[in-house]
N, C-alpha and C. Protein backbone atom coordinates (compact mmCIF):
# COMPACT_ATOMS: atom_id res chain seq x y z
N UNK A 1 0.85 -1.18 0.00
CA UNK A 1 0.00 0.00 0.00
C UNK A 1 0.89 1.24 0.00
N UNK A 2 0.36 2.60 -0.80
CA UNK A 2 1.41 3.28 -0.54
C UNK A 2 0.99 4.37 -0.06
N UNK A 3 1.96 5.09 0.86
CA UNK A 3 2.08 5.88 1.85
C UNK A 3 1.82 7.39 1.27
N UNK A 4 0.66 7.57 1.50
CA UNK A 4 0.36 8.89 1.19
C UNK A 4 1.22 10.47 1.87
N UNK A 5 1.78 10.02 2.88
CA UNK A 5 1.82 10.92 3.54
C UNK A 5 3.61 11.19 4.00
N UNK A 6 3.80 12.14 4.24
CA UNK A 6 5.52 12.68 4.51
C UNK A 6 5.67 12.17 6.29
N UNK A 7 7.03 12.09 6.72
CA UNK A 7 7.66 11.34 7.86
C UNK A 7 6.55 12.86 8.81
N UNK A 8 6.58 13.98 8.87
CA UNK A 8 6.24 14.85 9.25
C UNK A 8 4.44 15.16 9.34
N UNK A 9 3.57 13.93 8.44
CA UNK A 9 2.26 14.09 8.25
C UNK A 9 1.53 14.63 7.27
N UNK A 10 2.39 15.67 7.20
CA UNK A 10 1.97 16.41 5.54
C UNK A 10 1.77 15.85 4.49
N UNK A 11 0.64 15.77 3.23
CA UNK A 11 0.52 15.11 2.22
C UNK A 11 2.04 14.96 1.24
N UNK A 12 2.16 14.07 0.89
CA UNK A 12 3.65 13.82 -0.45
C UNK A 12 3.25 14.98 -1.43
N UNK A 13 4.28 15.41 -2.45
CA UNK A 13 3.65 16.08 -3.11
C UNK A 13 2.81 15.37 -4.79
N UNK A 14 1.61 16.04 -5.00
CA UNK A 14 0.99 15.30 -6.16
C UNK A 14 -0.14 14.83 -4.96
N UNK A 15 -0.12 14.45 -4.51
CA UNK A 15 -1.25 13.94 -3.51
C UNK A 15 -2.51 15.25 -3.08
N UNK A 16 -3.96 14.91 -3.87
CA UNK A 16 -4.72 15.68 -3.60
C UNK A 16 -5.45 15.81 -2.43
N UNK A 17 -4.84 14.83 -1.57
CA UNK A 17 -5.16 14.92 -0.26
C UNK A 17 -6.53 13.73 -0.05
N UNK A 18 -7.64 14.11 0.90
CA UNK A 18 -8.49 13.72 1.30
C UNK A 18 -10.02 14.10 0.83
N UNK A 19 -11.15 13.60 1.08
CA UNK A 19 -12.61 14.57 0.21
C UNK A 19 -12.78 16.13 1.12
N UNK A 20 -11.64 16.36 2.04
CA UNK A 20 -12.17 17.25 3.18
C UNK A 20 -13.18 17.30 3.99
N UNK A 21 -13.12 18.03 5.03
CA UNK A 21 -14.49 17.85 6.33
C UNK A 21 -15.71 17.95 5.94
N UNK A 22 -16.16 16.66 6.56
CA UNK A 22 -17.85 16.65 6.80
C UNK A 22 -18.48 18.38 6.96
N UNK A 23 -19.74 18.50 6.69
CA UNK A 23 -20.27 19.33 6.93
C UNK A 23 -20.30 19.49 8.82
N UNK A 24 -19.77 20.28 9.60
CA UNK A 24 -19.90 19.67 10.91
C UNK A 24 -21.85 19.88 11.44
N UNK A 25 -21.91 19.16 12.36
CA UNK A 25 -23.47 19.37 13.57
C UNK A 25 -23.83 20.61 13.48
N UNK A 26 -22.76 21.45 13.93
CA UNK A 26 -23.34 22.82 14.07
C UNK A 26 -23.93 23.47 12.83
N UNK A 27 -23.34 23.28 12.33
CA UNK A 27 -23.45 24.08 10.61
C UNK A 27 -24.85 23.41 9.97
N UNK A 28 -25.27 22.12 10.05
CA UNK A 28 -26.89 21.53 10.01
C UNK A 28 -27.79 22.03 10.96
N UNK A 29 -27.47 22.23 12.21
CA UNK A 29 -28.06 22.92 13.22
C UNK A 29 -28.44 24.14 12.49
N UNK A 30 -28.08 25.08 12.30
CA UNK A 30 -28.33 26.26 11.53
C UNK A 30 -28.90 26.35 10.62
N UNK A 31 -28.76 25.55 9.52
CA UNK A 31 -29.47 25.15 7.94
C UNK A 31 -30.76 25.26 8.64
N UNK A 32 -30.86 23.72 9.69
CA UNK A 32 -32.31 23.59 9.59
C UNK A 32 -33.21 24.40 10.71
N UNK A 33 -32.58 24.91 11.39
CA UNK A 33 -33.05 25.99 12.08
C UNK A 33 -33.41 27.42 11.13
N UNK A 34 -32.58 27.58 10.18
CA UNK A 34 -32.88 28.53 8.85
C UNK A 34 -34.28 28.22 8.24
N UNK A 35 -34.01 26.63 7.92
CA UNK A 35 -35.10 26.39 6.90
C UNK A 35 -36.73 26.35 7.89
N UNK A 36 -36.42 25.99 9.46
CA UNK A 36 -37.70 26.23 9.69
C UNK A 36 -38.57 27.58 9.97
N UNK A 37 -37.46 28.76 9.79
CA UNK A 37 -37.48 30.16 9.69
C UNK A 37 -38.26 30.47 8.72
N UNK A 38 -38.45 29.89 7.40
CA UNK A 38 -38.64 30.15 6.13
C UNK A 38 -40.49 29.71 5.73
N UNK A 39 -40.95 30.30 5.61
CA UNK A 39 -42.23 29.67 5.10
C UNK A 39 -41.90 29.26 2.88
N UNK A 40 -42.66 28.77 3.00
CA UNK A 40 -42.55 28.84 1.18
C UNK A 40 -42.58 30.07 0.03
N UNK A 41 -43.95 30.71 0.98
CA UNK A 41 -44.63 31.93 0.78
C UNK A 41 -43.27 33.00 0.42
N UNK A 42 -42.72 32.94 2.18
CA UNK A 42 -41.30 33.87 2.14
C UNK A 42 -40.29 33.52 0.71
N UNK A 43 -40.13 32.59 0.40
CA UNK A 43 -39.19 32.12 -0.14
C UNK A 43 -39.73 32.41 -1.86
N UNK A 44 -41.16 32.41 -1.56
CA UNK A 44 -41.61 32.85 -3.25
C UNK A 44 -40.90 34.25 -3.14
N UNK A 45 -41.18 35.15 -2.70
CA UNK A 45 -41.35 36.55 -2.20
C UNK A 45 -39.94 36.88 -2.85
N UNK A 46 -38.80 35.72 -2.02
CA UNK A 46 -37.95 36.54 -2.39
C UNK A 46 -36.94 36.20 -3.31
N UNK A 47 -37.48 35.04 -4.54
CA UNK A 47 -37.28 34.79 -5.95
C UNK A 47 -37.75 35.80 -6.70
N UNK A 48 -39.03 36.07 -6.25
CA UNK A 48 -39.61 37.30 -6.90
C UNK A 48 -38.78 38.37 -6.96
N UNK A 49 -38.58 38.66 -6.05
CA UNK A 49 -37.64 39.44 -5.53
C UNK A 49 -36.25 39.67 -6.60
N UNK A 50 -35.66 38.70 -6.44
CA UNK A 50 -34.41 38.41 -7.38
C UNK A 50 -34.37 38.35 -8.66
N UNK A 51 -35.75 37.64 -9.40
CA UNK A 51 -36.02 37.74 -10.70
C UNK A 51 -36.33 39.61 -10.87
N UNK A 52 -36.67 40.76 -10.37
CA UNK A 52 -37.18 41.25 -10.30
C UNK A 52 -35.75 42.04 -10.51
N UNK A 53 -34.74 41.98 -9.44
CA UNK A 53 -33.38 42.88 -9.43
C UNK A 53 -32.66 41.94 -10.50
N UNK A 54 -32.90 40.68 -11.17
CA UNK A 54 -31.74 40.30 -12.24
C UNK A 54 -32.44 40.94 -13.58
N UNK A 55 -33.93 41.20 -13.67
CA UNK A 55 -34.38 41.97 -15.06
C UNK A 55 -33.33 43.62 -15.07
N UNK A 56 -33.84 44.11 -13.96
CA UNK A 56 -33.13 45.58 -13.55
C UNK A 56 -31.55 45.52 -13.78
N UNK A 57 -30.97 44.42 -14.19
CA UNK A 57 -29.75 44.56 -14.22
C UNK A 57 -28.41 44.02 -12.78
N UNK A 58 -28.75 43.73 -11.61
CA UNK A 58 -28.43 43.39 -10.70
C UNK A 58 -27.03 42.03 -11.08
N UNK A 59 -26.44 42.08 -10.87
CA UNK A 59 -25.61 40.99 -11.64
C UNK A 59 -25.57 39.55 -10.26
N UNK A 60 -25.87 40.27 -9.11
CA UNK A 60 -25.23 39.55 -8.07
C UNK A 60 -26.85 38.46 -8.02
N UNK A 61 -27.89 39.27 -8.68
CA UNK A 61 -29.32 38.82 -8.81
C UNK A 61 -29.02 37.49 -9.36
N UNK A 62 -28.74 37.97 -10.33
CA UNK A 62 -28.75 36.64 -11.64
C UNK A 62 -27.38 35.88 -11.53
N UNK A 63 -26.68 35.74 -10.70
CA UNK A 63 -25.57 34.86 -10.84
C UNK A 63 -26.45 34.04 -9.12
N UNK A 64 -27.03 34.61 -8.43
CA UNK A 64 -27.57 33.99 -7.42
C UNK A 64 -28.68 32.91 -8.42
N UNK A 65 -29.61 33.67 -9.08
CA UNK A 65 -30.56 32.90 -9.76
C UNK A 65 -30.00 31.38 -10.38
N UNK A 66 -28.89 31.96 -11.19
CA UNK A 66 -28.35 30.50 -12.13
C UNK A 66 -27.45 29.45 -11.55
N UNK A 67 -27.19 30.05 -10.12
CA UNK A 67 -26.77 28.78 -10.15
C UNK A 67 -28.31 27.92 -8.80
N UNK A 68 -29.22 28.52 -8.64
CA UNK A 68 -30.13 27.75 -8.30
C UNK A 68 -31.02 27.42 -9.48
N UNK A 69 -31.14 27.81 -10.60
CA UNK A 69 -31.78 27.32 -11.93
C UNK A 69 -31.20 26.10 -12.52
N UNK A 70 -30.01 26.53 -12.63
CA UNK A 70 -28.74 26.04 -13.96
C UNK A 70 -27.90 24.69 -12.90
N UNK A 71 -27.61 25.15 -11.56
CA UNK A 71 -26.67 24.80 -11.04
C UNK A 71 -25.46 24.88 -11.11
N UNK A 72 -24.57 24.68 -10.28
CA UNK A 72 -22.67 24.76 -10.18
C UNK A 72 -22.27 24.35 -11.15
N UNK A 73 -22.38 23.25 -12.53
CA UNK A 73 -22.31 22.87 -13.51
C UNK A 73 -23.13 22.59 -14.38
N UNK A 74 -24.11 23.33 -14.75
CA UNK A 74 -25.04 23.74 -16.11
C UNK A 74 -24.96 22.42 -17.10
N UNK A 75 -25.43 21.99 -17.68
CA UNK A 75 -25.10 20.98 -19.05
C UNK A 75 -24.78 22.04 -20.09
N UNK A 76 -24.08 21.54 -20.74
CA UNK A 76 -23.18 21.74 -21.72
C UNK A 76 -24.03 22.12 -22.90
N UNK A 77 -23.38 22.73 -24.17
CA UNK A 77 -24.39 23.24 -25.32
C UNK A 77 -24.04 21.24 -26.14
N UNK A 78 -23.10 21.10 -25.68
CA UNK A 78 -22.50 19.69 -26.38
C UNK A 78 -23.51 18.60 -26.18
N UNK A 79 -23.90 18.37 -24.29
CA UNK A 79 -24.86 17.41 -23.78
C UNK A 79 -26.39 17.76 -24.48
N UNK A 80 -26.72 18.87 -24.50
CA UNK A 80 -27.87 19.46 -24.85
C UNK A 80 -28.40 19.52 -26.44
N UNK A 81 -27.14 19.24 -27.37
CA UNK A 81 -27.30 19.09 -28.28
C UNK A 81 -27.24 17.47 -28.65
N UNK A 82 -26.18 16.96 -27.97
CA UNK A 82 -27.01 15.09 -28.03
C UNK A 82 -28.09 14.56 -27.23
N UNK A 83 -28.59 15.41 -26.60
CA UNK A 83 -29.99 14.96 -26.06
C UNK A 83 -31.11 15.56 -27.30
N UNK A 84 -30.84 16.40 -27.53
CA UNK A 84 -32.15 16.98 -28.96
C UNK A 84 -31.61 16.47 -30.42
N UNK A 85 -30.43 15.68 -30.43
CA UNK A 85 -30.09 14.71 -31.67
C UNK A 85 -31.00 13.14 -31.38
N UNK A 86 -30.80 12.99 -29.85
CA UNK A 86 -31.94 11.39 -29.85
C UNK A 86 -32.94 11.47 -29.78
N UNK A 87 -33.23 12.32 -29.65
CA UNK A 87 -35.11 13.23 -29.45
C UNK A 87 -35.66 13.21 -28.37
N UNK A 88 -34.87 13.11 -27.24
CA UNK A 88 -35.30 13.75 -25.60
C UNK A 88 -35.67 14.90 -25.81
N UNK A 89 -37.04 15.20 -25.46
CA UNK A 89 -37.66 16.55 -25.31
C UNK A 89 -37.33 16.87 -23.45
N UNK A 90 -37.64 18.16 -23.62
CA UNK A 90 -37.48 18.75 -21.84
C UNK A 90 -38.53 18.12 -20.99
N UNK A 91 -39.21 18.08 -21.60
CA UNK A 91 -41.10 17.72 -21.12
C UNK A 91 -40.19 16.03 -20.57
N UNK A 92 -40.02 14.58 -21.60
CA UNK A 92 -39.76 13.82 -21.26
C UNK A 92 -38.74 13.35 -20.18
N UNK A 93 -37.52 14.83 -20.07
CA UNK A 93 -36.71 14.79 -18.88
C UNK A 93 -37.16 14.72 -17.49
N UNK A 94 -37.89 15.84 -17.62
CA UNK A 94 -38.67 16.49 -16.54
C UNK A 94 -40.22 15.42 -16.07
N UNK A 95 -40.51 14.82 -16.89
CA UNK A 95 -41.75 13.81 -17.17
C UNK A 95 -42.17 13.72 -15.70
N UNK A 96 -41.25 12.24 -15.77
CA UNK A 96 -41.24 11.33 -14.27
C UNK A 96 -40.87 12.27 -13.07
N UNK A 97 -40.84 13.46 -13.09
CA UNK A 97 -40.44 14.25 -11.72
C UNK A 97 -41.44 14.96 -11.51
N UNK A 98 -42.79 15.61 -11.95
CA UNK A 98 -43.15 16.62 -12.18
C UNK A 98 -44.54 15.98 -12.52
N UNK A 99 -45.74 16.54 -11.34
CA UNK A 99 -47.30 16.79 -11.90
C UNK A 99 -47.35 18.10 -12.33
N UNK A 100 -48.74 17.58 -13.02
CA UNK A 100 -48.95 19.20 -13.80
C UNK A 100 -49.56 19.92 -13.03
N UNK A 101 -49.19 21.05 -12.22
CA UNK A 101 -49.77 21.91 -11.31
C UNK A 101 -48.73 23.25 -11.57
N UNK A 102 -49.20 24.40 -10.35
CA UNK A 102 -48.21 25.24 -10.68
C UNK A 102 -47.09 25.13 -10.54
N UNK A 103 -46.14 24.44 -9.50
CA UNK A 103 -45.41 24.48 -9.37
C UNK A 103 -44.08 23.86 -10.87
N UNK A 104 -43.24 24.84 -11.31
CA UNK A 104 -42.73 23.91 -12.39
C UNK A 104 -42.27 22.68 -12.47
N UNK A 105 -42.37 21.70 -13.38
CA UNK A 105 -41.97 20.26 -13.54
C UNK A 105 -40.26 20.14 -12.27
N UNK A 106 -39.62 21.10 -13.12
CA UNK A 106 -37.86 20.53 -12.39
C UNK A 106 -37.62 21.38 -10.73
N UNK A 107 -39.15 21.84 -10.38
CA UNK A 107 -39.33 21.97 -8.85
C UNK A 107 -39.49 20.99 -8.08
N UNK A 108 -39.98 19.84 -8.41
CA UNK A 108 -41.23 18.69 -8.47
C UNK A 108 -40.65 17.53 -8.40
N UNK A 109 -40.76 16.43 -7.30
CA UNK A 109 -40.64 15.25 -7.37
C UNK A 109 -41.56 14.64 -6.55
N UNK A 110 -42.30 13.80 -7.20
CA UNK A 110 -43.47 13.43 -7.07
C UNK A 110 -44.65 14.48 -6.49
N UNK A 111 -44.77 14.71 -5.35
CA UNK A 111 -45.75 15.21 -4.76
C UNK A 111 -44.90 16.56 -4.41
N UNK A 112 -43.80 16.81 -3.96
CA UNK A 112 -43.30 17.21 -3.20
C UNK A 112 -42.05 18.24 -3.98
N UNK A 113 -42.12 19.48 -3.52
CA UNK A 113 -41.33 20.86 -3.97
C UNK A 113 -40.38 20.59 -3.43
N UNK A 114 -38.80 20.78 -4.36
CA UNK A 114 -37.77 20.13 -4.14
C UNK A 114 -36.74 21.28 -2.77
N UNK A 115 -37.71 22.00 -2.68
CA UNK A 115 -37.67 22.79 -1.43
C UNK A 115 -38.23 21.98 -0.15
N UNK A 116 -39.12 21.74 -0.18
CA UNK A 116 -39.65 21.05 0.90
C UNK A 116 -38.87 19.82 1.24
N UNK A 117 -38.50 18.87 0.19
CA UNK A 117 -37.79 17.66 -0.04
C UNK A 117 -36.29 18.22 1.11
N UNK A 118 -35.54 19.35 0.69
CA UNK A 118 -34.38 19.66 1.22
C UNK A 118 -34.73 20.48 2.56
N UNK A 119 -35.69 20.72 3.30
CA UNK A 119 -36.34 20.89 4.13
C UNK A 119 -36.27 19.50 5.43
N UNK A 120 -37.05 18.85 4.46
CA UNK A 120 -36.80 17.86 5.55
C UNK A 120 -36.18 16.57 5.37
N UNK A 121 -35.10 16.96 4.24
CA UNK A 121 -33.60 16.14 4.59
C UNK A 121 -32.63 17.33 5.71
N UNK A 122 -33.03 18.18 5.89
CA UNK A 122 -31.89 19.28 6.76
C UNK A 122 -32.55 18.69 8.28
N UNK A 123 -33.82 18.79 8.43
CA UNK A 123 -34.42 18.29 9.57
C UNK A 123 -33.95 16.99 10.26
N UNK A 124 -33.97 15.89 9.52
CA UNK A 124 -33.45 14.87 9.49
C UNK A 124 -31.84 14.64 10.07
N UNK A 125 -31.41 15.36 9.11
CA UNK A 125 -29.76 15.95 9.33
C UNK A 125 -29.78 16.39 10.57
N UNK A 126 -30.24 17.32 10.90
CA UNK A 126 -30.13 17.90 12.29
C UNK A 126 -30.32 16.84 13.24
N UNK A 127 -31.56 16.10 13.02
CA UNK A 127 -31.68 15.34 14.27
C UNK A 127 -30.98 13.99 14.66
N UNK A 128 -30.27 13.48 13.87
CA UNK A 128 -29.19 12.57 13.55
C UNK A 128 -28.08 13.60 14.16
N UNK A 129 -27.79 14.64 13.39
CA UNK A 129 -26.64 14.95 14.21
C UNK A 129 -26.55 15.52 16.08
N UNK A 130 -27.93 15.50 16.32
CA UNK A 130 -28.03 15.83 17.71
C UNK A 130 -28.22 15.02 18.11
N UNK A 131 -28.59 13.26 17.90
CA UNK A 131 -28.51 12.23 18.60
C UNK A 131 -26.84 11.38 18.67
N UNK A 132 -26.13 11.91 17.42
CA UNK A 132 -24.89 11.93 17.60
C UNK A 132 -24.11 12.15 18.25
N UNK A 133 -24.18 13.65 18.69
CA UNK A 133 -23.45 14.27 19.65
C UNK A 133 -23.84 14.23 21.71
N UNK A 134 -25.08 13.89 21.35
CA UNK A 134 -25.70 13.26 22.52
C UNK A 134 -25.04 12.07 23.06
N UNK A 135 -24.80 10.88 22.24
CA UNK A 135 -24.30 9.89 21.96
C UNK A 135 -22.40 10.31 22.32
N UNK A 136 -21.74 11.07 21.91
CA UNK A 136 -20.76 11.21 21.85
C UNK A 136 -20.55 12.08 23.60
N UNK A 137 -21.28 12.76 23.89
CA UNK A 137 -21.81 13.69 25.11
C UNK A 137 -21.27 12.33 26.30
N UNK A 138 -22.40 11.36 26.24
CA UNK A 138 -22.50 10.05 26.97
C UNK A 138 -21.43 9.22 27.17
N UNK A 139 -20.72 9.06 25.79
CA UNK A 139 -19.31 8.19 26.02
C UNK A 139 -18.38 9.26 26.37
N UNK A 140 -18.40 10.06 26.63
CA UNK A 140 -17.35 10.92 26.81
C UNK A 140 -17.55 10.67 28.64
N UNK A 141 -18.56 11.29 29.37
CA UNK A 141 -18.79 11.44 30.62
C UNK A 141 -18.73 9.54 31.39
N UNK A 142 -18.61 8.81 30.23
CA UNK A 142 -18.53 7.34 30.63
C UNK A 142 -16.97 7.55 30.90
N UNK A 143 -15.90 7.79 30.03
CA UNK A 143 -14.85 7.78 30.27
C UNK A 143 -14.71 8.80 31.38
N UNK A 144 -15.12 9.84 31.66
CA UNK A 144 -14.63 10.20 32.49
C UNK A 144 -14.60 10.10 33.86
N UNK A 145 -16.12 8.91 33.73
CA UNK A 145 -16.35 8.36 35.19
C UNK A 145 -15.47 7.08 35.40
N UNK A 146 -15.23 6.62 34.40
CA UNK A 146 -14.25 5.43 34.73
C UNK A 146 -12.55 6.16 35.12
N UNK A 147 -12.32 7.04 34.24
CA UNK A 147 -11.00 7.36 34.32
C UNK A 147 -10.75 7.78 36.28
N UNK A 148 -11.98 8.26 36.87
CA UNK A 148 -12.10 9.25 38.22
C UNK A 148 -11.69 7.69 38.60
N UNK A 149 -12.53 6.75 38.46
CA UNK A 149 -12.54 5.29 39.51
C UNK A 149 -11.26 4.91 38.86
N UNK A 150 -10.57 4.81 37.76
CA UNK A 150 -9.18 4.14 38.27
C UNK A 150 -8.31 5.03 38.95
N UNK A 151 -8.62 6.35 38.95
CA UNK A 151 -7.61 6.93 39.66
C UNK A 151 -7.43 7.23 41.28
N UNK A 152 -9.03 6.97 41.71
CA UNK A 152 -9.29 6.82 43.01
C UNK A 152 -8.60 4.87 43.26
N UNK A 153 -8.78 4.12 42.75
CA UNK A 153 -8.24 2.98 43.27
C UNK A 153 -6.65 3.06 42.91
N UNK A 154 -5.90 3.98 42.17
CA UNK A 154 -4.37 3.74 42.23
C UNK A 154 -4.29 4.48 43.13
N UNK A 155 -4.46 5.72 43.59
CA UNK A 155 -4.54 6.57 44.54
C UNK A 155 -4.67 5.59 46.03
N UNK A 156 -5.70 4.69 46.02
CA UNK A 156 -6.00 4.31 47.77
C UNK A 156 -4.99 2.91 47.68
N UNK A 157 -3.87 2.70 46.57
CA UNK A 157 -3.24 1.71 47.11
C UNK A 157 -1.67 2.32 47.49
């Protein structure tokens, strides 16, 4: 196996390292304490909002907008053009995700606004990570009750 790492700990060089840190507890704590801040209503309000300052010219509007539209990596004019060479329409992408109501198709999975969906995966998140640390809370105060009792019995001999 080979040794990623220098006599000192530091990565070798060429070595991209590790995937980096978990999102920590606290930082889900907050999300979903955010997201239960939020009604939907609010959250129309303030797309509206943004569509409203990216028409006006706002740049910080519309680079917020696209990458919640488009996402961090957009498909390509390349992908987009071999999907309309096999005859995938948008409608058939979007098909299986999406009833016909107001909400748009690529909002939509099954029943459920892909807001709400990340709603209560953050909820979830949170509460996993507070039974975690609860959990971690417990073995910690275990060791420290054992560590008191061996030190009271080396102590009384």
């Amino acid at each position: 196996m080979t040794d990623y790492r220098n006599a000192d700990g530091t990565f070798t060089a060429g070595n991209p390292g590790g995937p980096g840190r978990p999102p920590r507890a606290t930082e889900r704590a907050y999300l979903a304490s955010m997201a239960d801040s939020i009604t939907l209503d609010d959250w129309r309000q303030i797309v509206a909002r943004a569509v409203a300052d990216a028409k006006a010219g706002d740049k910080s509007a519309r680079d917020w907008l696209s990458r919640y539209l488009l996402g961090e990596t957009p498909i390509t004019l390349t992908e987009l053009a071999t999907r309309e060479a096999a005859g995938v329409t948008p409608e058939e992408e979007i098909g299986a995700l999406a009833k016909d109501d107001a909400t748009p198709g690529f909002m939509k999975i099954g029943s459920h606004t892909l807001i709400e969906l990340a709603l209560d995966y953050r909820k979830e998140q949170a509460a996993q990570d507070a039974a975690a640390l609860a959990a971690q809370d417990a073995e910690r105060k275990r060791e420290a009750r054992r560590a008191a009792r061996l030190a009271a019995t080396a102590g009384g001999e």
